[in-house]
Protein backbone atom coordinates (compact mmCIF):
# COMPACT_ATOMS: atom_id res chain seq x y z
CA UNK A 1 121.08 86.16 68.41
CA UNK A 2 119.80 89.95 67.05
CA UNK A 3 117.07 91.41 68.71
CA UNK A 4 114.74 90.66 65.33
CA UNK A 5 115.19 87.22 65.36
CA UNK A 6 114.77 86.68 68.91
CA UNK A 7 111.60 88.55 69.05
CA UNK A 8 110.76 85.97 65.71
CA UNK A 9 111.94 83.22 67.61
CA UNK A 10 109.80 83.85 70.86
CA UNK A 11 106.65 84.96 68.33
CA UNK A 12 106.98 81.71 66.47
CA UNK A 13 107.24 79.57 69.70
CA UNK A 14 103.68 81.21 70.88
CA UNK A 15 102.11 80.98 68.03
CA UNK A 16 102.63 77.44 67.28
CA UNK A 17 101.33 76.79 70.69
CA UNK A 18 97.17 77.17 70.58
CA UNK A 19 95.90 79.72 72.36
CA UNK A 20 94.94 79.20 76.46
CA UNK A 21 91.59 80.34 77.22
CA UNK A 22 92.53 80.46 81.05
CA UNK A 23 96.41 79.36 81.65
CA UNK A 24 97.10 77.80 84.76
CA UNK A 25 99.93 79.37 86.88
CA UNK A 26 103.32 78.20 87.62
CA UNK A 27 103.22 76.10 90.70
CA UNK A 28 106.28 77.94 92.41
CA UNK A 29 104.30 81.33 92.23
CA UNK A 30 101.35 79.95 94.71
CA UNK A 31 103.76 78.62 97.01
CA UNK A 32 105.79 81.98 97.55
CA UNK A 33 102.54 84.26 96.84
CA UNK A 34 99.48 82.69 98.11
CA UNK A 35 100.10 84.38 101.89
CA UNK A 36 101.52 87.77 100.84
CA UNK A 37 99.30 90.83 100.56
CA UNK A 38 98.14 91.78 97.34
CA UNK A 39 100.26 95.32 96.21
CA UNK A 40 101.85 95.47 92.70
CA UNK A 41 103.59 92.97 90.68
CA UNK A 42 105.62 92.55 87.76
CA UNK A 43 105.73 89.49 85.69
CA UNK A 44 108.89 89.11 83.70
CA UNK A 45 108.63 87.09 80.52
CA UNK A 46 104.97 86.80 81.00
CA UNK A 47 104.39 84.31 78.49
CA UNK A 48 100.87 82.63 78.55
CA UNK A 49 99.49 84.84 80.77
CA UNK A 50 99.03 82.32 83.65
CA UNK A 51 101.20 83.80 86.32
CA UNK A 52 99.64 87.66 85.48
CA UNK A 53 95.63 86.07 85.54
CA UNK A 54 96.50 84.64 89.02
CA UNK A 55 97.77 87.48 90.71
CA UNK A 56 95.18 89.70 89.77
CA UNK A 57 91.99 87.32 90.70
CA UNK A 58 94.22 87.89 94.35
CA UNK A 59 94.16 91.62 94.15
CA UNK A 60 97.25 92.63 93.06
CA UNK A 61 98.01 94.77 89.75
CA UNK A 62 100.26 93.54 87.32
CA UNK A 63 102.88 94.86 85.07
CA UNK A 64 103.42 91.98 82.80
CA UNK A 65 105.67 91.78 80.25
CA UNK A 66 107.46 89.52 77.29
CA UNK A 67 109.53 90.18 74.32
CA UNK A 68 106.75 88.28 72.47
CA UNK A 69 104.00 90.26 70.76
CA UNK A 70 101.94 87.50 70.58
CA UNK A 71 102.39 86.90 74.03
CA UNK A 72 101.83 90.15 74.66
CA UNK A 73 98.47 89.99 72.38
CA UNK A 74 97.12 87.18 74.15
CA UNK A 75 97.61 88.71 77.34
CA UNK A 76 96.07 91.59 76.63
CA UNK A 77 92.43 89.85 75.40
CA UNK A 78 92.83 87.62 77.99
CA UNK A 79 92.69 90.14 80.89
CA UNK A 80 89.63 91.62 78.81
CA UNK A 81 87.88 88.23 78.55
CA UNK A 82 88.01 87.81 82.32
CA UNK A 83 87.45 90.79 83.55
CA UNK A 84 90.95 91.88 84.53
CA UNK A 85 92.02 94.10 82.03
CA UNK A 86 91.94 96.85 84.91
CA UNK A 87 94.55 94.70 86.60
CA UNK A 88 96.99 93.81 84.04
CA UNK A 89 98.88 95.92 81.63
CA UNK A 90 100.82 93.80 79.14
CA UNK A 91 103.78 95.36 77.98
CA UNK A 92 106.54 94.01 75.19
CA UNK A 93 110.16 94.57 76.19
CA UNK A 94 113.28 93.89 74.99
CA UNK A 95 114.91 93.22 78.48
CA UNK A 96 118.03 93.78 77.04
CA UNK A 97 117.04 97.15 75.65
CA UNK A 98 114.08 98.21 78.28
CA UNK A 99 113.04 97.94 82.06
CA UNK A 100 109.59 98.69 82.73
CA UNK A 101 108.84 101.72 84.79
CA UNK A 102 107.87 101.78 89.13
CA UNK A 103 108.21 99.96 91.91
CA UNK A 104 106.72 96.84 92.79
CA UNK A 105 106.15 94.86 96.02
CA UNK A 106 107.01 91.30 94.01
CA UNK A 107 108.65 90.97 90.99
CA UNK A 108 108.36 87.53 89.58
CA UNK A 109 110.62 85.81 86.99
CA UNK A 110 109.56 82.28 85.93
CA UNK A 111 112.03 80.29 83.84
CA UNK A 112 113.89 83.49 82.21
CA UNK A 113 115.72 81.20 80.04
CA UNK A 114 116.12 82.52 76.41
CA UNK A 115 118.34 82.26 73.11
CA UNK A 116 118.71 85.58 73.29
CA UNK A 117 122.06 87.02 74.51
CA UNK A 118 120.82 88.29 77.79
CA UNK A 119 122.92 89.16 80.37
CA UNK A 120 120.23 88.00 82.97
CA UNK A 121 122.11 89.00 85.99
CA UNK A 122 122.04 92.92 84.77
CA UNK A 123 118.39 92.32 84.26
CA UNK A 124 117.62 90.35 87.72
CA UNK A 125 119.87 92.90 89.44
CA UNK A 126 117.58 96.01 87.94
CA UNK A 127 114.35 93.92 89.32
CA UNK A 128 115.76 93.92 93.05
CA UNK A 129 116.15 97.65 92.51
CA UNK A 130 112.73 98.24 91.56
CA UNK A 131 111.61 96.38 94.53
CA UNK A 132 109.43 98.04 97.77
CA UNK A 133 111.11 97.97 101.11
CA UNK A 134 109.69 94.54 101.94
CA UNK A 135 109.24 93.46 98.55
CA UNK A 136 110.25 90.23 97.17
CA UNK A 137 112.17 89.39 94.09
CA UNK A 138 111.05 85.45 93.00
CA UNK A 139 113.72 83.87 90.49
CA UNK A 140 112.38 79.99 89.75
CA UNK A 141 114.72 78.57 86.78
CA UNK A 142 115.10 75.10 85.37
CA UNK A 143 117.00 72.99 87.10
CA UNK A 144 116.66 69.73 84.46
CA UNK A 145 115.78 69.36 81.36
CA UNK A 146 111.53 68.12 80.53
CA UNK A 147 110.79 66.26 77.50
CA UNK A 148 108.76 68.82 75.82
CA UNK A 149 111.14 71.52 76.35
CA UNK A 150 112.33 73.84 72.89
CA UNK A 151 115.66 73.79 74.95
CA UNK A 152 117.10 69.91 74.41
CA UNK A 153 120.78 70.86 74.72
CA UNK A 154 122.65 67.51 76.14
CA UNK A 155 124.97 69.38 77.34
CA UNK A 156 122.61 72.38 78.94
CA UNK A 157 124.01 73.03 82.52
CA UNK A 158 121.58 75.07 85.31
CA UNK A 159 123.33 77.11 87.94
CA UNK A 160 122.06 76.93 91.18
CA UNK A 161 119.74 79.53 93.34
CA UNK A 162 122.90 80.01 95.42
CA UNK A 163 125.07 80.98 92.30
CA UNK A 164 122.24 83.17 90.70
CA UNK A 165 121.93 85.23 93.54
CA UNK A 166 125.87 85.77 93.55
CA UNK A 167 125.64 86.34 90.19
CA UNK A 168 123.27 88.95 90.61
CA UNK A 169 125.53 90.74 93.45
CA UNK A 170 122.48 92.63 94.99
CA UNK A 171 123.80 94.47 98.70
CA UNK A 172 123.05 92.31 101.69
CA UNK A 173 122.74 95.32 103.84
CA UNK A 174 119.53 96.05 101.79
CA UNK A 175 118.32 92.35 100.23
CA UNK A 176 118.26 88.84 102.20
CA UNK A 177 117.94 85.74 100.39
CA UNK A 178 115.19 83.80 101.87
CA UNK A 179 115.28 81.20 99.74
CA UNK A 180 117.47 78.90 97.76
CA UNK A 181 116.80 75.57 97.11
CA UNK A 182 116.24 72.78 94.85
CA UNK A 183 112.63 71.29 94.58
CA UNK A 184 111.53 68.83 92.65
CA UNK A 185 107.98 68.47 91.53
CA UNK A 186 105.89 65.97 88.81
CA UNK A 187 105.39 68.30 85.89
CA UNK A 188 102.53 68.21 83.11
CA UNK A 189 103.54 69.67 79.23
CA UNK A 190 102.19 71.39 76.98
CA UNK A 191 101.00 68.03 75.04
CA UNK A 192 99.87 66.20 78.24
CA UNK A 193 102.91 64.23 79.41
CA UNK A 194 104.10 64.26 82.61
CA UNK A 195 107.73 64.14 84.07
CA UNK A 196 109.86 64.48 87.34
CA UNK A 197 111.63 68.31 86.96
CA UNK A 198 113.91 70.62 89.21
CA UNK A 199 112.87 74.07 90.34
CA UNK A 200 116.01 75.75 91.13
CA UNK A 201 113.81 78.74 93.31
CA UNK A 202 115.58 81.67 94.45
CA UNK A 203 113.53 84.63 96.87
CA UNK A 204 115.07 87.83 97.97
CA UNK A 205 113.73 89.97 100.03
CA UNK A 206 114.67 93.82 99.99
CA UNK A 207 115.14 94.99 103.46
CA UNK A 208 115.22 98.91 103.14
C-alpha cells in the first residue's frame, strides 16, 4: 500500500469514528506505567489520543504521534481542551519515512498493526535506540481477533512477544526483556460490545 493511500486509509478510519471528548487509555499502559516516574514519553500510532491524555495528567511529556492527520488534529485540540497542550506535542509521521527526534524514558506502541507495508521491526528496533538508560520500550499487539476490528482476516496470524522481540534483534548486553506474555482481558468496542481478547505484551528495558 503507497504512502497516500495509507495515510487515506488511516484518515478515513478516524474520521468515521466520532470524535472522543476524553478517550480512555489502553488498559496495558496503566499496568506497565502507573508505578514508573513520570520523564518523557513517546506514543507511537497515537490514535485517539487516550494513551498521550493519560500520561500527561501523570506528569510526563509526550511526543505523540500517528500517520493520521486527523488523529493528529484531534490530538492536538484535545490536549488544548484539557489543559495539556504544554504536555503533548502531536506529531504526523510516516514511520516508514520518519522517526521523531530525542530520547525518551518510555516509548509506548499500542497495537502497531497497519495495512501499510511497515517493516515494524526496523521501526521497534529505532524506538529501543531512542530509549534512556533505564527506559522502557512497551510493545502490546493483538493477539486475537475482536468483533469490531477493521482487521477481519480469517486467516490473520499474531506472533508472539517472544518472537517480536527476536524479531526486533535489540543487544542483550544493553536491553532485557522484562516481559513477554500472553494476557487475556474482557474488552469493550468502539460500538459498546464486549469480548474476550489477547494482549500479546512485550517490555524491554534498556540497561545502559
Amino acid at each position: 500500500m503507497s504512502t497516500t493511500s495509507a495515510v487515506t486509509f488511516w484518515d478515513g478510519v478516524y474520521a468515521a469514528r466520532p470524535a472522543a471528548t476524553d478517550p480512555q487509555a489502553n488498559v496495558r499502559l496503566g499496568e506497565t506505567v502507573t508505578e514508573l516516574p513520570p520523564g518523557d514519553a513517546l506514543d507511537l500510532g497515537c490514535g485517539q489520543g487516550g494513551d498521550a491524555l493519560w500520561l500527561a495528567r501523570r506528569g510526563w511529556r509526550v511526543t505523540a504521534v500517528d500517520v493520521s492527520a486527523v488523529a493528529v488534529d484531534r490530538l492536538t485540540a484535545l490536549a488544548l481542551a484539557h489543559g495539556l497542550d504544554g504536555r503533548i506535542e502531536a506529531e504526523r509521521h510516516d514511520l516508514r519515512e520518519s522517526f521523531p527526534q530525542g530520547t525518551f524514558d518510555l516509548v509506548s506502541a499500542h497495537y502497531l498493526h497497519t495495512p501499510l507495508d511497515l517493516d515494524r521491526a526496523t521501526v521497534l528496533r529505532a524506538a529501543g535506540h531512542a530509549l534512556r538508560p533505564g527506559g522502557r520500550l512497551l510493545v502490546v499487539d493483538h493477539g486475537s481477533t475482536a468483533p469490531w476490528s477493521w482487521d477481519q482476516d480469517p486467516d490473520a496470524r499474531y506472533p508472539s512477544a517472544r518472537e517480536v522481540a527476536e524479531d526486533i534483534g535489540l543487544d542483550g548486553a544493553v536491553w532485557t526483556v522484562e516481559r513477554a506474555e500472553a494476557s487475556r482481558r474482557i474488552a469493550t468496542g468502539p460500538d459498546g460490545r464486549t469480548a474476550e481478547v489477547t494482549d500479546h505484551v512485550l517490555i524491554i528495558r534498556r540497561t545502559v
